[in-house]
PDB file of N, CA and C in Angstrom:
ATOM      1  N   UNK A   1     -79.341  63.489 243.759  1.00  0.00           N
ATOM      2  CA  UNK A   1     -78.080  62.808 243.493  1.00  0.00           C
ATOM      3  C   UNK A   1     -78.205  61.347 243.913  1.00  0.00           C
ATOM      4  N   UNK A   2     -77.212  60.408 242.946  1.00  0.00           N
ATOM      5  CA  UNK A   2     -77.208  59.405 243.604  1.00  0.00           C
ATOM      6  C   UNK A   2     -77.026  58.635 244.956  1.00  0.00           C
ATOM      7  N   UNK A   3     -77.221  57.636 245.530  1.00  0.00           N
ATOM      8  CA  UNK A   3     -76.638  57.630 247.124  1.00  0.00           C
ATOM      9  C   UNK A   3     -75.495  57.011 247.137  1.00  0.00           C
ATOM     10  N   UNK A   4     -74.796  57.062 245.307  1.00  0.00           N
ATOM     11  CA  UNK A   4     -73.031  56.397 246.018  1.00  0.00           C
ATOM     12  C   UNK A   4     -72.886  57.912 245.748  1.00  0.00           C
ATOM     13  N   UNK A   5     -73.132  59.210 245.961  1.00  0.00           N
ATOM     14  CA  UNK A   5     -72.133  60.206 246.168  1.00  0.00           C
ATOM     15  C   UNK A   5     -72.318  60.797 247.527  1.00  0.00           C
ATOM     16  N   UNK A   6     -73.601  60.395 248.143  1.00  0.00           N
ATOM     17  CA  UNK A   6     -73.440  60.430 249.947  1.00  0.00           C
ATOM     18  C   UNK A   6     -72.273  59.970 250.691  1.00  0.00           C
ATOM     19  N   UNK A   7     -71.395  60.939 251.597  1.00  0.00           N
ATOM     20  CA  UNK A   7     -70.648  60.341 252.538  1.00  0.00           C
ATOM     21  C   UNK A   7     -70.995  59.452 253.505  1.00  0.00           C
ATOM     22  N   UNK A   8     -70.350  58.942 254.236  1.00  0.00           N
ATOM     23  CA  UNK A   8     -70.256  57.789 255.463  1.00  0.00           C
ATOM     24  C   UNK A   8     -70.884  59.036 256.457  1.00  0.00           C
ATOM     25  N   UNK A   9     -71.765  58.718 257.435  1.00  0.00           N
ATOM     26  CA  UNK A   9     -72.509  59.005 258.461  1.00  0.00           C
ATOM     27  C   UNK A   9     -73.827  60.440 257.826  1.00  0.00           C
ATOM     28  N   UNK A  10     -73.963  60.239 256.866  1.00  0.00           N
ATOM     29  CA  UNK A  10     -74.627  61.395 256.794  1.00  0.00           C
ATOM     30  C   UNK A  10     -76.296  60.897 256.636  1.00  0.00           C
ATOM     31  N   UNK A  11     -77.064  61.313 257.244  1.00  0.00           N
ATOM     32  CA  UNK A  11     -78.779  61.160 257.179  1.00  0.00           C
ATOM     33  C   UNK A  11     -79.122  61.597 255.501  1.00  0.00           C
ATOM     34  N   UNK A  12     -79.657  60.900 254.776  1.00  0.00           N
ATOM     35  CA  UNK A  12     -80.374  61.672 253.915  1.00  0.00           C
ATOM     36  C   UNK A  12     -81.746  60.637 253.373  1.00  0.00           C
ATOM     37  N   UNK A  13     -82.585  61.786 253.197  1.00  0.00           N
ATOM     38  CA  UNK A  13     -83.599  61.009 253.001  1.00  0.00           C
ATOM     39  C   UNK A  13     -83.746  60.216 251.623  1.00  0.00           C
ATOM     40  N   UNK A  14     -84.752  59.476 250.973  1.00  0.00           N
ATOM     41  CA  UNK A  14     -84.911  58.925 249.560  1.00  0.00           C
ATOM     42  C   UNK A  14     -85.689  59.830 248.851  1.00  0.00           C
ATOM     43  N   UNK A  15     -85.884  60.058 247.709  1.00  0.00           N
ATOM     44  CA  UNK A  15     -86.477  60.817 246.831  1.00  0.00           C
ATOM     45  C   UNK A  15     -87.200  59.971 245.755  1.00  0.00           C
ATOM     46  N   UNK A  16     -86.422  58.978 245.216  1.00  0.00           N
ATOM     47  CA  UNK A  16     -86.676  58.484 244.045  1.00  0.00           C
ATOM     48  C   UNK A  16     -85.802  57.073 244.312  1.00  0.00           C
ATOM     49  N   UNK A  17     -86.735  56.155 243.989  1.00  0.00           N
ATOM     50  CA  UNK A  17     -86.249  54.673 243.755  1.00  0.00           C
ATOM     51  C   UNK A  17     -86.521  54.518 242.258  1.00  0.00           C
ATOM     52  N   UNK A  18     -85.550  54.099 241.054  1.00  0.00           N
ATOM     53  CA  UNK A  18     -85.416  54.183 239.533  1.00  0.00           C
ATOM     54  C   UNK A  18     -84.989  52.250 239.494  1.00  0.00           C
ATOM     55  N   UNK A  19     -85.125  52.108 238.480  1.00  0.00           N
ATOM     56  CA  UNK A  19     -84.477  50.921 237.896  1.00  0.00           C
ATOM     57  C   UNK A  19     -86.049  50.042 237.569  1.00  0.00           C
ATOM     58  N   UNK A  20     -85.484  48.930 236.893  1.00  0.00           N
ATOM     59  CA  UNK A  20     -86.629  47.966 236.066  1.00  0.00           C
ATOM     60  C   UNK A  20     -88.042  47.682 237.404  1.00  0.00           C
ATOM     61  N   UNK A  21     -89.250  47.711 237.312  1.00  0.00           N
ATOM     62  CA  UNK A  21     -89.968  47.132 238.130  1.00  0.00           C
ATOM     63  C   UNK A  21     -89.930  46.178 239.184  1.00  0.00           C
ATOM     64  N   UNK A  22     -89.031  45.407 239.021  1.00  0.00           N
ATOM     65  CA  UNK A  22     -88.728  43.907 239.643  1.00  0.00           C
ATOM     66  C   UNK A  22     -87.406  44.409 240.645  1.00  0.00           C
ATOM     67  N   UNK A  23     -86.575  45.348 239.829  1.00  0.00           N
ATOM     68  CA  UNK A  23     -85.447  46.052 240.610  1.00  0.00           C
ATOM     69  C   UNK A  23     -85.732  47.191 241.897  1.00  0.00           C
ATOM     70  N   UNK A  24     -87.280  47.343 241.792  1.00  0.00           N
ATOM     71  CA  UNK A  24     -87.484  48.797 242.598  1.00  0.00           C
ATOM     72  C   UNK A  24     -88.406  48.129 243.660  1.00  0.00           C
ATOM     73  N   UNK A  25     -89.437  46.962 243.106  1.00  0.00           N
ATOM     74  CA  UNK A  25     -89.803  46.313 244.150  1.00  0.00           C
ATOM     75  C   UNK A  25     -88.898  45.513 245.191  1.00  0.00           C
ATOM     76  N   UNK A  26     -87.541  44.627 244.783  1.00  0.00           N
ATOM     77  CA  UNK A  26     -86.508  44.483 245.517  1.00  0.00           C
ATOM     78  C   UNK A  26     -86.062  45.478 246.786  1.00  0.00           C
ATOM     79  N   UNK A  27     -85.804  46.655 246.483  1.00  0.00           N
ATOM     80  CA  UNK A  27     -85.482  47.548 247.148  1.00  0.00           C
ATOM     81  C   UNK A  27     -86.356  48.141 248.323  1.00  0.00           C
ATOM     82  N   UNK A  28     -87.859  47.867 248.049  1.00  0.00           N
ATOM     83  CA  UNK A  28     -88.595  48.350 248.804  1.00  0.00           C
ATOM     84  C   UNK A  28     -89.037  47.325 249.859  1.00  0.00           C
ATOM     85  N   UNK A  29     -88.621  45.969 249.359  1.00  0.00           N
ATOM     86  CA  UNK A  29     -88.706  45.344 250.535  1.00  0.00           C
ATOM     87  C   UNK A  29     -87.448  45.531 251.508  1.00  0.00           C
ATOM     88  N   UNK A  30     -86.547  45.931 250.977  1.00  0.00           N
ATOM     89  CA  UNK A  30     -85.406  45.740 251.737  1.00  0.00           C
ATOM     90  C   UNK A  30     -85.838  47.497 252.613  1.00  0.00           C
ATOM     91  N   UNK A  31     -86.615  48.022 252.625  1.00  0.00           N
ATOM     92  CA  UNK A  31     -86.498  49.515 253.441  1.00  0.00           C
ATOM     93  C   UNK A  31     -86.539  50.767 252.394  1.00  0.00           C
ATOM     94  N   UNK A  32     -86.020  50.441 251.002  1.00  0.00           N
ATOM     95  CA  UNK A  32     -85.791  51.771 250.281  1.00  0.00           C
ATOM     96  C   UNK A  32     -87.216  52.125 249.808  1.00  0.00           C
ATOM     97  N   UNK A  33     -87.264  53.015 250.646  1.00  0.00           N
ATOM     98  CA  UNK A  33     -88.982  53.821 250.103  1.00  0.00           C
ATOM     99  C   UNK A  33     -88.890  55.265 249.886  1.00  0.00           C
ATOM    100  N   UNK A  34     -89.215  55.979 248.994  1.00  0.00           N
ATOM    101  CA  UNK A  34     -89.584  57.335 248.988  1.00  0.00           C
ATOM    102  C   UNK A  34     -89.967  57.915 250.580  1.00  0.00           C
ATOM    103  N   UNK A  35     -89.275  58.899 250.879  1.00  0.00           N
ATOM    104  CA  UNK A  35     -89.492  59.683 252.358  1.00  0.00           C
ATOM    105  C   UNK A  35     -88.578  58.626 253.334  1.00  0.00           C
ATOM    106  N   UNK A  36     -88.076  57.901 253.038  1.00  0.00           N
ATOM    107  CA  UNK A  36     -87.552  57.022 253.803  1.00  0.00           C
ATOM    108  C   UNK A  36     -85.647  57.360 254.181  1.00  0.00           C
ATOM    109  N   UNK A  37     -85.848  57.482 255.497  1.00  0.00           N
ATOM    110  CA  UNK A  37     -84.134  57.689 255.965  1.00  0.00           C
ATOM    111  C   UNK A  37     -82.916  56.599 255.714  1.00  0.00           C
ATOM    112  N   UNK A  38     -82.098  57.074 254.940  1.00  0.00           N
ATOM    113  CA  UNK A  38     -80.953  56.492 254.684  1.00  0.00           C
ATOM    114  C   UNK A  38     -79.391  56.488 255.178  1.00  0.00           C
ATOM    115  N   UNK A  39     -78.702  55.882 256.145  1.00  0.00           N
ATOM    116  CA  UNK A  39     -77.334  56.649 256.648  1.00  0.00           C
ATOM    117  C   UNK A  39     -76.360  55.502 255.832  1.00  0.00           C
ATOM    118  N   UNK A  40     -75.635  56.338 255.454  1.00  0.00           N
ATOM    119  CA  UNK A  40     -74.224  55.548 254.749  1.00  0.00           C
ATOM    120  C   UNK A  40     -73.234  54.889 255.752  1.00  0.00           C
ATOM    121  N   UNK A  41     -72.826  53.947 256.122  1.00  0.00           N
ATOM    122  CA  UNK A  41     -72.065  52.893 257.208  1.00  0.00           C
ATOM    123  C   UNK A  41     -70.642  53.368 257.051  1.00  0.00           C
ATOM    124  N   UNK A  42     -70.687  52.611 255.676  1.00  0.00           N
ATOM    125  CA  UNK A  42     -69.126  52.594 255.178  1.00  0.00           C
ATOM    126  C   UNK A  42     -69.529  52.676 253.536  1.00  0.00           C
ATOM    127  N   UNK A  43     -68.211  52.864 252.534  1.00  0.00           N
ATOM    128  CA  UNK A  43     -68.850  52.598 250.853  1.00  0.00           C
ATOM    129  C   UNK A  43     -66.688  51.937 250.901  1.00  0.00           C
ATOM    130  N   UNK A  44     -66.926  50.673 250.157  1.00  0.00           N
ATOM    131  CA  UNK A  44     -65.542  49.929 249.685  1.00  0.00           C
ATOM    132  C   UNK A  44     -65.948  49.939 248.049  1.00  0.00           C
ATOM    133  N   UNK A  45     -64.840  50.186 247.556  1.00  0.00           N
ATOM    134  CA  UNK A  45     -65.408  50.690 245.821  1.00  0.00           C
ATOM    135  C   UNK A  45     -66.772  50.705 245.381  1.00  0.00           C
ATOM    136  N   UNK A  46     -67.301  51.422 246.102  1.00  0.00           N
ATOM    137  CA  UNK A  46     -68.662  51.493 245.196  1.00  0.00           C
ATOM    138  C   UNK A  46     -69.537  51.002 246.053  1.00  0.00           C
ATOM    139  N   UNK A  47     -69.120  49.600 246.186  1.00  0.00           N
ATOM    140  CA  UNK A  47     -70.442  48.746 247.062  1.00  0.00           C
ATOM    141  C   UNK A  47     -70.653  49.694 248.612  1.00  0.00           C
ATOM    142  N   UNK A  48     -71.969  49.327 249.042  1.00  0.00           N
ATOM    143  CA  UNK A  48     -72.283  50.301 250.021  1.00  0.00           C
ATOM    144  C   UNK A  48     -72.760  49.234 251.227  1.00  0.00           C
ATOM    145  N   UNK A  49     -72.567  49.686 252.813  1.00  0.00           N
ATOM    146  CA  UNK A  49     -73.385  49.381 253.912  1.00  0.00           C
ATOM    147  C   UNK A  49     -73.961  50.596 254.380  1.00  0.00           C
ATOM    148  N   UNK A  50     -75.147  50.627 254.439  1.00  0.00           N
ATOM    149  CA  UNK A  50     -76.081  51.409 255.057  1.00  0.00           C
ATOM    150  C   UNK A  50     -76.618  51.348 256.037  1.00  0.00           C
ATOM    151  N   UNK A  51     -77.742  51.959 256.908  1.00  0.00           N
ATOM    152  CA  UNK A  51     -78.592  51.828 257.590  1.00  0.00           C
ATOM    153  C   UNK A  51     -79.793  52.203 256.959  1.00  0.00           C
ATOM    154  N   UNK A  52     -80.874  51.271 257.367  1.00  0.00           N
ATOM    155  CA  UNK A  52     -82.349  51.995 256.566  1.00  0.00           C
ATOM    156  C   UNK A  52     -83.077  50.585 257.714  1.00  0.00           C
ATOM    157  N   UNK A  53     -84.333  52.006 258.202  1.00  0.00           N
ATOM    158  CA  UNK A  53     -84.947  51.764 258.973  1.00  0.00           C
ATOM    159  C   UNK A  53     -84.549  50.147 259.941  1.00  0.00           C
ATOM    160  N   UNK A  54     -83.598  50.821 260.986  1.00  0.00           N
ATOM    161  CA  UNK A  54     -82.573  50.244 262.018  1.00  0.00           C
ATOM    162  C   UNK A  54     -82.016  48.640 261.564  1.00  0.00           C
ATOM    163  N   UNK A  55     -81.880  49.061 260.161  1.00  0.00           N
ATOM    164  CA  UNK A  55     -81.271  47.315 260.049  1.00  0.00           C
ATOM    165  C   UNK A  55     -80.344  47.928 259.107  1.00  0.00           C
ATOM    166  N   UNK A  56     -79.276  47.243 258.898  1.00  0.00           N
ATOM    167  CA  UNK A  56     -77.560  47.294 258.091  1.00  0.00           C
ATOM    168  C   UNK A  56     -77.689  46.310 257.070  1.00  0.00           C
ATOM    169  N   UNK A  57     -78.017  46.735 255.694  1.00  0.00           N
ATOM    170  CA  UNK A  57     -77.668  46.207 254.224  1.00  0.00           C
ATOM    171  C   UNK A  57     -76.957  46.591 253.659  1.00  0.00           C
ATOM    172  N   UNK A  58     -76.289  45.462 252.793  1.00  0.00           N
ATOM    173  CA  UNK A  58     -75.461  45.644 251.497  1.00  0.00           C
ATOM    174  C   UNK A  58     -75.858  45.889 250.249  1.00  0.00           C
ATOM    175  N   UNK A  59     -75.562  46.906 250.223  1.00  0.00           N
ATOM    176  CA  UNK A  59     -76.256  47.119 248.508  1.00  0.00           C
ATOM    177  C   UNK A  59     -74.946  47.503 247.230  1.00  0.00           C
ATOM    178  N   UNK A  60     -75.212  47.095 246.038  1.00  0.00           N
ATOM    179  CA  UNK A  60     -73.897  46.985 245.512  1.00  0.00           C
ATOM    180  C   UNK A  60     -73.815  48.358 244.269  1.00  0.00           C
ATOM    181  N   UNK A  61     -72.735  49.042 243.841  1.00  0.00           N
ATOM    182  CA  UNK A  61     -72.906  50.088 243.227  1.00  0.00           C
ATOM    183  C   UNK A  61     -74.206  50.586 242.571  1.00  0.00           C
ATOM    184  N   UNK A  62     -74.278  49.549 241.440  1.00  0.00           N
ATOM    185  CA  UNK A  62     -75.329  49.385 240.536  1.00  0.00           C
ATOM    186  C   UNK A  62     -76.515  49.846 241.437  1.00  0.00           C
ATOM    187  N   UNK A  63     -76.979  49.096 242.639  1.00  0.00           N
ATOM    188  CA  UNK A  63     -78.561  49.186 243.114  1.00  0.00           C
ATOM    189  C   UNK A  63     -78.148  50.819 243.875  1.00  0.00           C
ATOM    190  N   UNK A  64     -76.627  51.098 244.260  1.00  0.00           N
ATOM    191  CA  UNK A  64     -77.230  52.599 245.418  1.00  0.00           C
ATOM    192  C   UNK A  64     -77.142  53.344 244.447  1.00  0.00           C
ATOM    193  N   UNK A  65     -76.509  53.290 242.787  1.00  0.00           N
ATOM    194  CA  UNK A  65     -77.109  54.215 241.429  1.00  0.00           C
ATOM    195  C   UNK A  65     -78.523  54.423 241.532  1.00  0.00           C
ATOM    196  N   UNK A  66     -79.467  53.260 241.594  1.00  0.00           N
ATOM    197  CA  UNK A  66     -80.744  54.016 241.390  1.00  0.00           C
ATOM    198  C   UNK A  66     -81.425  54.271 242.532  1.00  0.00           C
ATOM    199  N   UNK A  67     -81.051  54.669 243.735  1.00  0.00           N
ATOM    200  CA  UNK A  67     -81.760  55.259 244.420  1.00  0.00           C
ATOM    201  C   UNK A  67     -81.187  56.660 244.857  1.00  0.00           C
ATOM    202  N   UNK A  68     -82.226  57.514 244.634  1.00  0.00           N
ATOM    203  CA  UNK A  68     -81.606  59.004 244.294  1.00  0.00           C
ATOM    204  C   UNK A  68     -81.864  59.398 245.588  1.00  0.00           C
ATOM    205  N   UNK A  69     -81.245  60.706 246.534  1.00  0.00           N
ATOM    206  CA  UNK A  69     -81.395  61.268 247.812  1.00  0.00           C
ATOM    207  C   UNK A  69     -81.361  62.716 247.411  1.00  0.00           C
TER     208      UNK A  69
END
């Protein structure tokens, strides 16, 4: 499933990072890696704060669509 249908505080890991080449390398600098732990902060319509590997990003509907948990 996608990670905008994860609740607020829940651990789940990554499975699948999807979207254009340039979109998936983005992500992986920012922490989103396959096997990689993800906790949901807060989600305000859509847009998301997370935790991934002990640092707090914003990621916006569109980008937590393609990363699957």
């Amino acid at each position: 499933m996608p990670l905008t249908m994860a609740k607020a505080g829940e651990h789940n890991f990554i499975k699948k990072v999807g979207g254009k080449e340039e979109t998936r390398h983005f992500l992986e600098k920012l922490g989103f890696v396959v096997g990689g732990m993800v906790t949901v902060v807060s989600e305000n319509r859509g847009n998301m704060i997370v935790n991934i590997k002990d640092s707090r990003v914003a990621i916006s509907r569109e980008m937590a669509n393609k990363i699957l948990i």
